[in-house]
N, C-alpha and C. Protein backbone atom coordinates (compact mmCIF):
# COMPACT_ATOMS: atom_id res chain seq x y z
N UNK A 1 -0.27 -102.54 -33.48
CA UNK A 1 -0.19 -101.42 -32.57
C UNK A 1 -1.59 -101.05 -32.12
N UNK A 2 -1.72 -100.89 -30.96
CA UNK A 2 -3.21 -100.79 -30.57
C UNK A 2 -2.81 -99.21 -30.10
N UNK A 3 -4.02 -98.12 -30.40
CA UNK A 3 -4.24 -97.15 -30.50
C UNK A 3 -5.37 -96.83 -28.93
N UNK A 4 -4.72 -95.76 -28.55
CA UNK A 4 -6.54 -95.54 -27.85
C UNK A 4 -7.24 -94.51 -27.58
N UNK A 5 -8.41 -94.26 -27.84
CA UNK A 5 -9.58 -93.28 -28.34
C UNK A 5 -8.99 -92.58 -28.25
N UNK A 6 -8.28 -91.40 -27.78
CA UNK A 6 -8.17 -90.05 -27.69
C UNK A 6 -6.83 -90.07 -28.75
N UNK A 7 -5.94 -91.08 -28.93
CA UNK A 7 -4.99 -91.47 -30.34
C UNK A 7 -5.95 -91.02 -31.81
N UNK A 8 -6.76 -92.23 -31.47
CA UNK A 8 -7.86 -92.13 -32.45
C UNK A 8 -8.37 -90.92 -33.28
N UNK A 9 -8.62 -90.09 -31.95
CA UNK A 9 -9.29 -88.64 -32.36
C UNK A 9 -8.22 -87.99 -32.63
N UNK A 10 -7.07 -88.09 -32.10
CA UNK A 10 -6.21 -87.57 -32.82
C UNK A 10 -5.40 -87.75 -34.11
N UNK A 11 -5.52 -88.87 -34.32
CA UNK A 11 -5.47 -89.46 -35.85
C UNK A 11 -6.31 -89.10 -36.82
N UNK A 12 -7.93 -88.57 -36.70
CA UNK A 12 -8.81 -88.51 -37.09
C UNK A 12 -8.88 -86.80 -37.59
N UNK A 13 -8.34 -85.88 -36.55
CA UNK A 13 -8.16 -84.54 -36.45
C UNK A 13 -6.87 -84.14 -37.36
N UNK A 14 -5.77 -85.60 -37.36
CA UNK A 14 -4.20 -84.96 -38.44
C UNK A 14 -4.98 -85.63 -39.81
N UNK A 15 -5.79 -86.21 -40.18
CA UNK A 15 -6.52 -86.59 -41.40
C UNK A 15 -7.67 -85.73 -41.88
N UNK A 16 -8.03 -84.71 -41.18
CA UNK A 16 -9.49 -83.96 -41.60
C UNK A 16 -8.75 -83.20 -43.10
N UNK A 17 -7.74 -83.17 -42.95
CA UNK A 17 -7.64 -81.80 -43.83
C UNK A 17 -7.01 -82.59 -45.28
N UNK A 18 -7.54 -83.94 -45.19
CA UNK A 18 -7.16 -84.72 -46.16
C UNK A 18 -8.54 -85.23 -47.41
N UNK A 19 -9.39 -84.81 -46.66
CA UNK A 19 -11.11 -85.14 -46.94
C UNK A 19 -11.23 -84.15 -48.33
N UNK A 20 -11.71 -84.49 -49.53
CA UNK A 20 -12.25 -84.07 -50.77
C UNK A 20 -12.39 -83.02 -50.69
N UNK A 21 -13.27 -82.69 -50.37
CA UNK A 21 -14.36 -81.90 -49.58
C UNK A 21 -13.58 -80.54 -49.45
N UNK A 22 -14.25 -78.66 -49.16
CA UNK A 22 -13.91 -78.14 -48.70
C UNK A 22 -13.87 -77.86 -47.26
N UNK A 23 -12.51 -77.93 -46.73
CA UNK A 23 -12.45 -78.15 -45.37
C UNK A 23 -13.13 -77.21 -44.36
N UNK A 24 -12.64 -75.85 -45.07
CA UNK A 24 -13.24 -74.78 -44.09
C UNK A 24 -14.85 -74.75 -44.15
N UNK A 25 -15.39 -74.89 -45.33
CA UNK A 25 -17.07 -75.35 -45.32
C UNK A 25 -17.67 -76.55 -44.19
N UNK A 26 -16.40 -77.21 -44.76
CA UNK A 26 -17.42 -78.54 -43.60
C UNK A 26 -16.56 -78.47 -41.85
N UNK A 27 -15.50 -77.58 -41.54
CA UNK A 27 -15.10 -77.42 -40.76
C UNK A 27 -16.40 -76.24 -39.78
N UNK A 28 -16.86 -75.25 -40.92
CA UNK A 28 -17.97 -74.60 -39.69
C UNK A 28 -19.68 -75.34 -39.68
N UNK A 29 -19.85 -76.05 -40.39
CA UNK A 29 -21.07 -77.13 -40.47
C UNK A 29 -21.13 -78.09 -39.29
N UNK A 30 -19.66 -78.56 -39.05
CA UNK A 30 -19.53 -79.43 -38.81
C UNK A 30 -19.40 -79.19 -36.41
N UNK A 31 -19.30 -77.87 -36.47
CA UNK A 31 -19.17 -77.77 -35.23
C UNK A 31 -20.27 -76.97 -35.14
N UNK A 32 -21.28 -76.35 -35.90
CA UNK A 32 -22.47 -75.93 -35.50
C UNK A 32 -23.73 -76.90 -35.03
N UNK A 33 -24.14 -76.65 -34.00
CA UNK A 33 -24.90 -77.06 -33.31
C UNK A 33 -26.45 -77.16 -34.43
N UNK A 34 -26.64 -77.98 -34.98
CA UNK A 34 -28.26 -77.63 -35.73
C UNK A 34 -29.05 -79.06 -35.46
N UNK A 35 -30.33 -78.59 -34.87
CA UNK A 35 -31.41 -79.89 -34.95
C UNK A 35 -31.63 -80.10 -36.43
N UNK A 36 -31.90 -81.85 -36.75
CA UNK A 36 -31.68 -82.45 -37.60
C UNK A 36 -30.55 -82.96 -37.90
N UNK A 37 -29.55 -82.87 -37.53
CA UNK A 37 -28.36 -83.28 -38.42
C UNK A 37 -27.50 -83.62 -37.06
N UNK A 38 -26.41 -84.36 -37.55
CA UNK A 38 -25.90 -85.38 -36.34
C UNK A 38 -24.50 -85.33 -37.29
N UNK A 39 -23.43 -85.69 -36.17
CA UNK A 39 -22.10 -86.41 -37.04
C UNK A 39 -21.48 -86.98 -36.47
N UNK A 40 -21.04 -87.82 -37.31
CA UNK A 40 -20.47 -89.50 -37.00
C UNK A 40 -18.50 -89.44 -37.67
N UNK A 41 -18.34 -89.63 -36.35
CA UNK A 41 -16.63 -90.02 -37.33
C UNK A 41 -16.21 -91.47 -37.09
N UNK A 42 -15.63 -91.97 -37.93
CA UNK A 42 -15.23 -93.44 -37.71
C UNK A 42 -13.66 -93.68 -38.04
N UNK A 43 -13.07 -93.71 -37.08
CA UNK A 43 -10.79 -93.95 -37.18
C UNK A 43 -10.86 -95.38 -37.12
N UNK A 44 -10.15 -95.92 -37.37
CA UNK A 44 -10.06 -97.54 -37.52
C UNK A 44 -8.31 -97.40 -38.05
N UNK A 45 -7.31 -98.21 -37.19
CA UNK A 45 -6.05 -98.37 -36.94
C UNK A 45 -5.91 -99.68 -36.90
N UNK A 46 -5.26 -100.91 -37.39
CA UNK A 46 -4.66 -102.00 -36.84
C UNK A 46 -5.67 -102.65 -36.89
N UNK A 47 -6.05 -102.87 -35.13
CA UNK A 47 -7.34 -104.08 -35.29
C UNK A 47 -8.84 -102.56 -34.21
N UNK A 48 -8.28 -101.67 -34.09
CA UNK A 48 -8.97 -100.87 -33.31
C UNK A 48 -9.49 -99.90 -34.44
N UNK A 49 -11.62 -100.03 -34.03
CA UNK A 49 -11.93 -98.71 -34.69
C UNK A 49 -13.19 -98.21 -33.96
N UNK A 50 -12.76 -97.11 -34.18
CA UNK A 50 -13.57 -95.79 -32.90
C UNK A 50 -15.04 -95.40 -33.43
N UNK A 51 -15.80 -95.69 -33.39
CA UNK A 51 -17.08 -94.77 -33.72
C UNK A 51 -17.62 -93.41 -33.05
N UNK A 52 -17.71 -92.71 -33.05
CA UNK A 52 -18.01 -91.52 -32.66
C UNK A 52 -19.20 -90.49 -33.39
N UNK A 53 -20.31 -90.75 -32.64
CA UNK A 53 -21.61 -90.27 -32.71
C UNK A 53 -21.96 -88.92 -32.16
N UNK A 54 -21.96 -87.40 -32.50
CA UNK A 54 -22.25 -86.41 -31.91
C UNK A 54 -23.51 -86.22 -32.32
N UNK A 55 -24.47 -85.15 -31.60
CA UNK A 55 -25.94 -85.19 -31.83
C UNK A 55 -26.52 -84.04 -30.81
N UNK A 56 -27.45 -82.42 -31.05
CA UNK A 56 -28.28 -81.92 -30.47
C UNK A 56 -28.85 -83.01 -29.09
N UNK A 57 -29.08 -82.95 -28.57
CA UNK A 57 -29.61 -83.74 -28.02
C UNK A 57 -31.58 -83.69 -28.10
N UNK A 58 -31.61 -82.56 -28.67
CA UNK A 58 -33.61 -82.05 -29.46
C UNK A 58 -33.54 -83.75 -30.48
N UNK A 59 -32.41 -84.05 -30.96
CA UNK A 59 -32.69 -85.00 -32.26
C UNK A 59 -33.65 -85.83 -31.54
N UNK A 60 -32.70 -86.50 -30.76
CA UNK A 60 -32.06 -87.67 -29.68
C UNK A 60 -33.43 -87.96 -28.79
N UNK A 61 -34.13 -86.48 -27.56
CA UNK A 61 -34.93 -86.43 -26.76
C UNK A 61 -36.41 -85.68 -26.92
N UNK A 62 -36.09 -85.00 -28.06
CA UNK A 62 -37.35 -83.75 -27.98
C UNK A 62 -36.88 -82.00 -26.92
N UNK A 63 -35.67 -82.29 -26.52
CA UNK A 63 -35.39 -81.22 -25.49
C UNK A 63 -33.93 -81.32 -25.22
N UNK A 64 -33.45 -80.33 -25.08
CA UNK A 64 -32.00 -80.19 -24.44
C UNK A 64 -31.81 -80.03 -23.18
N UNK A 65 -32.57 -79.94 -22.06
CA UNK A 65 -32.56 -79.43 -21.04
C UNK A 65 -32.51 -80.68 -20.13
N UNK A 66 -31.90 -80.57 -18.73
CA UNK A 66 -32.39 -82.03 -17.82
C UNK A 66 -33.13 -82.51 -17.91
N UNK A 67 -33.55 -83.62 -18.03
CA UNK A 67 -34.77 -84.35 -17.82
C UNK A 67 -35.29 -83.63 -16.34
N UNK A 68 -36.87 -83.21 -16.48
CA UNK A 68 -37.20 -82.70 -14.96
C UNK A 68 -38.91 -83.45 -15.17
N UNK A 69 -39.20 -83.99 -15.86
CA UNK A 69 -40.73 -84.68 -15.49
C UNK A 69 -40.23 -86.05 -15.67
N UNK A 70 -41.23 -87.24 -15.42
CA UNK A 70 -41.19 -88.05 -15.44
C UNK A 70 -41.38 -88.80 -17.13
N UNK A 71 -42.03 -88.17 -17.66
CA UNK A 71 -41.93 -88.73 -18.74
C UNK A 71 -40.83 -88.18 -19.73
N UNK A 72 -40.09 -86.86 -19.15
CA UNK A 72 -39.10 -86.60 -20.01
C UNK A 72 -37.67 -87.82 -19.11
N UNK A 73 -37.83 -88.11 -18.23
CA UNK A 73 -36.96 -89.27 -17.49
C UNK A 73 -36.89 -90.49 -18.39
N UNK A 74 -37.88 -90.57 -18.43
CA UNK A 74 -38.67 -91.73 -19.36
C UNK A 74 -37.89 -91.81 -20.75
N UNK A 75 -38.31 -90.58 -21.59
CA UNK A 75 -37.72 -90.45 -22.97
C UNK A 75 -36.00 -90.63 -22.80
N UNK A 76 -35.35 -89.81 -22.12
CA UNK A 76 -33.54 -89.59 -22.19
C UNK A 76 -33.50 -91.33 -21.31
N UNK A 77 -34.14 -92.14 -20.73
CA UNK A 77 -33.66 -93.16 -20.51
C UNK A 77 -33.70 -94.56 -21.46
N UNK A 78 -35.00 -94.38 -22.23
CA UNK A 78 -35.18 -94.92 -23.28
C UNK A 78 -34.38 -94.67 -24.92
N UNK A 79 -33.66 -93.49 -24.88
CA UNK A 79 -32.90 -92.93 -25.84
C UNK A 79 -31.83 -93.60 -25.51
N UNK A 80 -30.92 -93.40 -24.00
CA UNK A 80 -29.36 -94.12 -23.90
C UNK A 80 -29.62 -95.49 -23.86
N UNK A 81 -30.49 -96.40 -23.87
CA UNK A 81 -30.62 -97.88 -23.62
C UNK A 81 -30.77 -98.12 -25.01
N UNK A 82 -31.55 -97.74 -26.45
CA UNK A 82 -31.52 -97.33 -27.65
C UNK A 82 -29.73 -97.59 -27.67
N UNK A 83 -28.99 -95.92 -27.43
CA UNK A 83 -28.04 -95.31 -28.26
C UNK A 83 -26.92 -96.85 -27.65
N UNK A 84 -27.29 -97.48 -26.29
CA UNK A 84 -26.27 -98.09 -25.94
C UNK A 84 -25.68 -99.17 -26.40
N UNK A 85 -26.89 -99.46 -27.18
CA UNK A 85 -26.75 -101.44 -27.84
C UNK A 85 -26.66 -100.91 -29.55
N UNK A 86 -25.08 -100.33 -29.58
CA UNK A 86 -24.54 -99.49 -30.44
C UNK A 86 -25.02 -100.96 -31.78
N UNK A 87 -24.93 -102.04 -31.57
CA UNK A 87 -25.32 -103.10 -32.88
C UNK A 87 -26.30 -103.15 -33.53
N UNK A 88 -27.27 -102.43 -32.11
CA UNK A 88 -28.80 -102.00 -33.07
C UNK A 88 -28.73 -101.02 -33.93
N UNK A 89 -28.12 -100.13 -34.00
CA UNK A 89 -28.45 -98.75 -35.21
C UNK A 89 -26.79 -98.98 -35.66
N UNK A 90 -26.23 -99.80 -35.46
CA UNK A 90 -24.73 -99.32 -37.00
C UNK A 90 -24.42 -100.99 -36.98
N UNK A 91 -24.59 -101.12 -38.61
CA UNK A 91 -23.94 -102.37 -39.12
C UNK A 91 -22.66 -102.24 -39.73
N UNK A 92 -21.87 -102.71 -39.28
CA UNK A 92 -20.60 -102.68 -39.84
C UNK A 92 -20.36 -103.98 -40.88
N UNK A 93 -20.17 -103.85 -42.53
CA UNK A 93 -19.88 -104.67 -42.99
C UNK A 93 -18.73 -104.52 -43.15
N UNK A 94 -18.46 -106.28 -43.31
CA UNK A 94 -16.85 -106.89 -43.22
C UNK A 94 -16.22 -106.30 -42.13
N UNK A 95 -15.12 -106.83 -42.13
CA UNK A 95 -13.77 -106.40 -41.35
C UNK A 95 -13.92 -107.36 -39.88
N UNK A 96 -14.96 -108.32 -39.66
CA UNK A 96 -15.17 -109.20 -38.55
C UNK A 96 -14.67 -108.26 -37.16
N UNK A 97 -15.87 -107.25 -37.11
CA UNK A 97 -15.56 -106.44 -35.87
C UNK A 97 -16.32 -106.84 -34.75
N UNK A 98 -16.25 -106.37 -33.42
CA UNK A 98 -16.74 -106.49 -32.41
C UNK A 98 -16.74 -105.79 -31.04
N UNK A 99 -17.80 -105.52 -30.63
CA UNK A 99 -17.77 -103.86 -30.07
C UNK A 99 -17.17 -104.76 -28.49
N UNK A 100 -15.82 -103.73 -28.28
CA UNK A 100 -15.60 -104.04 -27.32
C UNK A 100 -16.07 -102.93 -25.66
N UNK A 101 -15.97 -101.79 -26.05
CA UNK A 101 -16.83 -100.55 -24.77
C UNK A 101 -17.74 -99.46 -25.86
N UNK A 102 -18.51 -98.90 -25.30
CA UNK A 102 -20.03 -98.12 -25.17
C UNK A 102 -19.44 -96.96 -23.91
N UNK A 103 -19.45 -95.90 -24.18
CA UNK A 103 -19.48 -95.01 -23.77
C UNK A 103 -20.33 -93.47 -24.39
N UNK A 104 -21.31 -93.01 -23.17
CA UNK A 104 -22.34 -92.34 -23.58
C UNK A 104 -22.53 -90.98 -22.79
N UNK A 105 -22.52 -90.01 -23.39
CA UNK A 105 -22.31 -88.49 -22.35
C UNK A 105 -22.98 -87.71 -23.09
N UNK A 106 -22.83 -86.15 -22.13
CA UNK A 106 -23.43 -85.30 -22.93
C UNK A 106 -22.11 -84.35 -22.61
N UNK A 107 -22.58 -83.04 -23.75
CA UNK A 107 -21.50 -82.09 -23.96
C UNK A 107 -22.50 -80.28 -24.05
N UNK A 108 -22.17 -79.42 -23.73
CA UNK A 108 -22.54 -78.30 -23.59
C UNK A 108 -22.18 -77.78 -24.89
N UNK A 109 -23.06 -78.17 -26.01
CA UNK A 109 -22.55 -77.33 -27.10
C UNK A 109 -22.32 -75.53 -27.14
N UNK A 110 -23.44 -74.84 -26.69
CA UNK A 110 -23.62 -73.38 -26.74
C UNK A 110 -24.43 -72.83 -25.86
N UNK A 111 -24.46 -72.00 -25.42
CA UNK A 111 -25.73 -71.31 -24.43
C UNK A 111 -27.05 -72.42 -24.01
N UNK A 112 -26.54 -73.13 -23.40
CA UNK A 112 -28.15 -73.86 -23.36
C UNK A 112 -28.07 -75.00 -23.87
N UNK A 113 -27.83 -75.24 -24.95
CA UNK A 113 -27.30 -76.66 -25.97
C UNK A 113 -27.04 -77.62 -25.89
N UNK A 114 -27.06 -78.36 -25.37
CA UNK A 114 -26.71 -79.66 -24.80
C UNK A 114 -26.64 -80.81 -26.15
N UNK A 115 -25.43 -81.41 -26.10
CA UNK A 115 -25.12 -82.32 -27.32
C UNK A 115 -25.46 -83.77 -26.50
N UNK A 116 -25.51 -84.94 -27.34
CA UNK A 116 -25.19 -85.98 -27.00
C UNK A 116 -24.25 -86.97 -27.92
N UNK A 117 -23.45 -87.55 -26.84
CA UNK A 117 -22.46 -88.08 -27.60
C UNK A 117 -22.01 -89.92 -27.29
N UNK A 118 -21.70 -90.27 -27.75
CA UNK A 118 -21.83 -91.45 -28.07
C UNK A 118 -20.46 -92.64 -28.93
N UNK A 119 -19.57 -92.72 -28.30
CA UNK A 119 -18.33 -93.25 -28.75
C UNK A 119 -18.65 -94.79 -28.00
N UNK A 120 -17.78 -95.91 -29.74
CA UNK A 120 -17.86 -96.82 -29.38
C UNK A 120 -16.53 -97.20 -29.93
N UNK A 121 -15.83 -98.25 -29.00
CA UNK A 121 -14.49 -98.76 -29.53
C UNK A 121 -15.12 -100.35 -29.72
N UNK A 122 -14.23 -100.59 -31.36
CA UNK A 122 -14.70 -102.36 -31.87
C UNK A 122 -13.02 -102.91 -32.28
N UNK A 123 -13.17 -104.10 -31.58
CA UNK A 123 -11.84 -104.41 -32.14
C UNK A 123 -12.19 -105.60 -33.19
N UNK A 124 -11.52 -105.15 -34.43
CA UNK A 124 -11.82 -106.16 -36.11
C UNK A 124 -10.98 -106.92 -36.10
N UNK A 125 -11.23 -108.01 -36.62
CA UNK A 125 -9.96 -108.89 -36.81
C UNK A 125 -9.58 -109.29 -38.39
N UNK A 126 -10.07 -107.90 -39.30
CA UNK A 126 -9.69 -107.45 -40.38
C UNK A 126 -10.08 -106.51 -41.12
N UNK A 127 -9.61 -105.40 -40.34
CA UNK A 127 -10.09 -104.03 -39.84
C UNK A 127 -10.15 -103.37 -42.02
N UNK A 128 -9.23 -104.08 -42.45
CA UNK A 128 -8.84 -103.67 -43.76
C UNK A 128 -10.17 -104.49 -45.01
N UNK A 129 -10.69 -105.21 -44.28
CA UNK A 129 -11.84 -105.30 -45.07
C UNK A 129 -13.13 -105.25 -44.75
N UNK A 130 -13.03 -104.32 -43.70
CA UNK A 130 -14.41 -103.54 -43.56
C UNK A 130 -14.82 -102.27 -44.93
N UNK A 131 -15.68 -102.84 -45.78
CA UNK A 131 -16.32 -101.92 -46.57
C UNK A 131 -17.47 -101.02 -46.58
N UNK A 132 -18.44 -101.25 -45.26
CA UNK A 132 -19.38 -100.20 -45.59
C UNK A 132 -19.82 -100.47 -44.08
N UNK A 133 -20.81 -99.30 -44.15
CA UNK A 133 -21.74 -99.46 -42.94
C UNK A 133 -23.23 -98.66 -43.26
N UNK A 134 -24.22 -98.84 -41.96
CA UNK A 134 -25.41 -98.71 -42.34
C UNK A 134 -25.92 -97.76 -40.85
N UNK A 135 -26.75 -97.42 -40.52
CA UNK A 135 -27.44 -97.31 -39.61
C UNK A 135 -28.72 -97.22 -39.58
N UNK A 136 -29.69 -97.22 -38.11
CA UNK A 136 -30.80 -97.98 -37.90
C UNK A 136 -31.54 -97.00 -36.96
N UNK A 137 -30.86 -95.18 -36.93
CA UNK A 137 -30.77 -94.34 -35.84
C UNK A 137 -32.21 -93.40 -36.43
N UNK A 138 -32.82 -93.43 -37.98
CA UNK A 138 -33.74 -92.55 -38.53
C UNK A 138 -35.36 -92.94 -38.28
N UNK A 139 -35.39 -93.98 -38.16
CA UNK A 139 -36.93 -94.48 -37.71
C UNK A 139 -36.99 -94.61 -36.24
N UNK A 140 -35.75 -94.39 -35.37
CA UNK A 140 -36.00 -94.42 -34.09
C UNK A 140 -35.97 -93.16 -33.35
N UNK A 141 -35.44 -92.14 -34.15
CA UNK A 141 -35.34 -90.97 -34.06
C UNK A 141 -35.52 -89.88 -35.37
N UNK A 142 -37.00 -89.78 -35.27
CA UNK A 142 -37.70 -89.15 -36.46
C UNK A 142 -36.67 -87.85 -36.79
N UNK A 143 -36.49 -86.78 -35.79
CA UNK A 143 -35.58 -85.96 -35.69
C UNK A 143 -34.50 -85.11 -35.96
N UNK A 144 -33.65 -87.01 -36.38
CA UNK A 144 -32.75 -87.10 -37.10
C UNK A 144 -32.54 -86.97 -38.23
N UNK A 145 -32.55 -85.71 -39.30
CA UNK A 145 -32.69 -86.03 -40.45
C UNK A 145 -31.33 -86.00 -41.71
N UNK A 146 -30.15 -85.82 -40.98
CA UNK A 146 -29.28 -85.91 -41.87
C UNK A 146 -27.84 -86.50 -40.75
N UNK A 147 -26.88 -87.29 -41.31
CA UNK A 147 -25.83 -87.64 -40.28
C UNK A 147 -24.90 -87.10 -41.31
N UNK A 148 -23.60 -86.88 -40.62
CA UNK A 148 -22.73 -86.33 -41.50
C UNK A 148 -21.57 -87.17 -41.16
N UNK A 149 -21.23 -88.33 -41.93
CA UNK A 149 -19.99 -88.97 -42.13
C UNK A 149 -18.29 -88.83 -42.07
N UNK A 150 -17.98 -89.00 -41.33
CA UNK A 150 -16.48 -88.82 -41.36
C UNK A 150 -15.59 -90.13 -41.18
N UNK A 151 -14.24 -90.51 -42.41
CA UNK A 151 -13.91 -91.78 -41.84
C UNK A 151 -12.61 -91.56 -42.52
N UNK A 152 -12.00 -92.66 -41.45
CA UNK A 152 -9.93 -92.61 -41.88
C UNK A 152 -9.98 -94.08 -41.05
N UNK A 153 -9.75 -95.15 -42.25
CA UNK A 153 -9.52 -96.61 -41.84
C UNK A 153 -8.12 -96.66 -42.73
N UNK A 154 -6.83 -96.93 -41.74
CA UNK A 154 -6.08 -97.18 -42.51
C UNK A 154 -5.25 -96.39 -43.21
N UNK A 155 -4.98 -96.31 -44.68
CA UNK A 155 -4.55 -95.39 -45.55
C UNK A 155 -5.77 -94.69 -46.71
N UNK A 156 -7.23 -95.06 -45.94
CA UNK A 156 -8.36 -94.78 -46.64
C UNK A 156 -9.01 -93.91 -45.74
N UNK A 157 -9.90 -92.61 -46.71
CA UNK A 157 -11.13 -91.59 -46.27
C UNK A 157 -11.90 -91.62 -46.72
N UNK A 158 -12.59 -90.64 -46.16
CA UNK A 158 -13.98 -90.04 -47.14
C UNK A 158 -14.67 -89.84 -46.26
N UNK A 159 -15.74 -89.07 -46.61
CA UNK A 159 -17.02 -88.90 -46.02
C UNK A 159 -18.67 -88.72 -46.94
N UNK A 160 -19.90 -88.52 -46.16
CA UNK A 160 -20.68 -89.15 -47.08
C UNK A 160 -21.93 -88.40 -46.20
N UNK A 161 -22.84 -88.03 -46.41
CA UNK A 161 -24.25 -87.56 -46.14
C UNK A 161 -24.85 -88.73 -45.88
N UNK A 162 -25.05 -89.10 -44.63
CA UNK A 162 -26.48 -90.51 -44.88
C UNK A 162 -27.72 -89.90 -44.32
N UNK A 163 -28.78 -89.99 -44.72
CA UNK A 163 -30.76 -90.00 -44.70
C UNK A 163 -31.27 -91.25 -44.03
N UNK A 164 -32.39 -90.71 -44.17
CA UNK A 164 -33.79 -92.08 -44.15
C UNK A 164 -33.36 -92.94 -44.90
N UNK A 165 -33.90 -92.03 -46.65
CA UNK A 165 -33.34 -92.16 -47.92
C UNK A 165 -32.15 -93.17 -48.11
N UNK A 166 -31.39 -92.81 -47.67
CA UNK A 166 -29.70 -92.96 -47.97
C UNK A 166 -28.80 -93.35 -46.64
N UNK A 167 -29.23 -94.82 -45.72
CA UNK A 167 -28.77 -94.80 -44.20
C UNK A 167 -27.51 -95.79 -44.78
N UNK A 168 -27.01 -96.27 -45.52
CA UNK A 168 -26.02 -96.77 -46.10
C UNK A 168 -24.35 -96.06 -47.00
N UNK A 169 -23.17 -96.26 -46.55
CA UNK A 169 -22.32 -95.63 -47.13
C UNK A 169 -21.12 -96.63 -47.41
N UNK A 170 -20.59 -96.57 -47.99
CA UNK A 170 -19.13 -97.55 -48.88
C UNK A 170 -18.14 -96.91 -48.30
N UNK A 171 -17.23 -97.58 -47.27
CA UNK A 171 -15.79 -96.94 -47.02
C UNK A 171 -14.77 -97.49 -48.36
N UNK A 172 -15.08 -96.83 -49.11
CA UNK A 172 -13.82 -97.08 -50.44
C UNK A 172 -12.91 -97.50 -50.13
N UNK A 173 -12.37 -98.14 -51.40
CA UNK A 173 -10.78 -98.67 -51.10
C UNK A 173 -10.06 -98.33 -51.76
């Protein structure tokens, strides 16, 4: 059964309240807007799995605001050509995946706020033995100093804090 993104997120949204974790804690963390910290959800169905990257866009650019000089043109164009070649900053082990679309926007978090966001669909051709992943997003974006994990592959969750420190996490089985 092939699923698609907005399934996904909705699969991802009837599973939040399934996570260890206290929900209502990481439910207002998790929609507050704070430089440093970023969050990542990952749904994976069948042979389809969604990555989904939210982010300040201060992490991302140095600024939330339009690009209006040339070298801030410079930076937000060099950031989406970065965020776009989604293989450079997330390794997906196992599950023989392969990114099939890259899609890259921004979102009006709050007064001024500007998020950036970043969804990628991979279709696996054994979506059930994908065990971990990594990313490659902290030395390219000093900024960045904490991502906040979210994942539902399957009949499996969890979530996980990744760092500099700590850019590696185990989707359990």
């Amino acid at each position: 059964m092939r699923l698609s993104a907005l399934s996904f997120l909705w699969l991802f949204a009837l599973a939040m309240p399934l996570f260890a974790h206290d929900h209502a804690h990481h439910h207002e963390s998790h929609e507050a807007h704070v430089h440093g910290k970023a969050q990542l959800q990952v749904a994976g169905e069948g042979t389809d799995l969604l990555v989904s990257l939210r982010s300040p866009a201060a992490n991302f650019l140095g600024f939330e605001h339009t690009p209006q000089t040339e070298k801030e043109r410079k930076t937000a164009n060099q950031a989406r050509d970065f965020l776009q070649k989604v293989a450079q900053w997330l390794g997906l082990e196992g599950g023989n995946c392969r990114i099939a679309s890259v899609d890259i926007g921004n979102a009006e978090a709050h007064e001024h706020h500007t998020d950036i966001e970043v969804e990628a669909m991979f279709h696996c051709a054994k979506l059930a033995e994908l065990q971990g992943l990594s990313l490659e997003l902290f030395s390219e974006f000093p900024a960045v100093e904490t991502i906040e994990l979210e994942w539902v592959i399957e009949q499996r969750q969890g979530s996980a804090v990744l760092s500099r420190e700590k850019p590696r996490a185990a989707l359990g089985r």
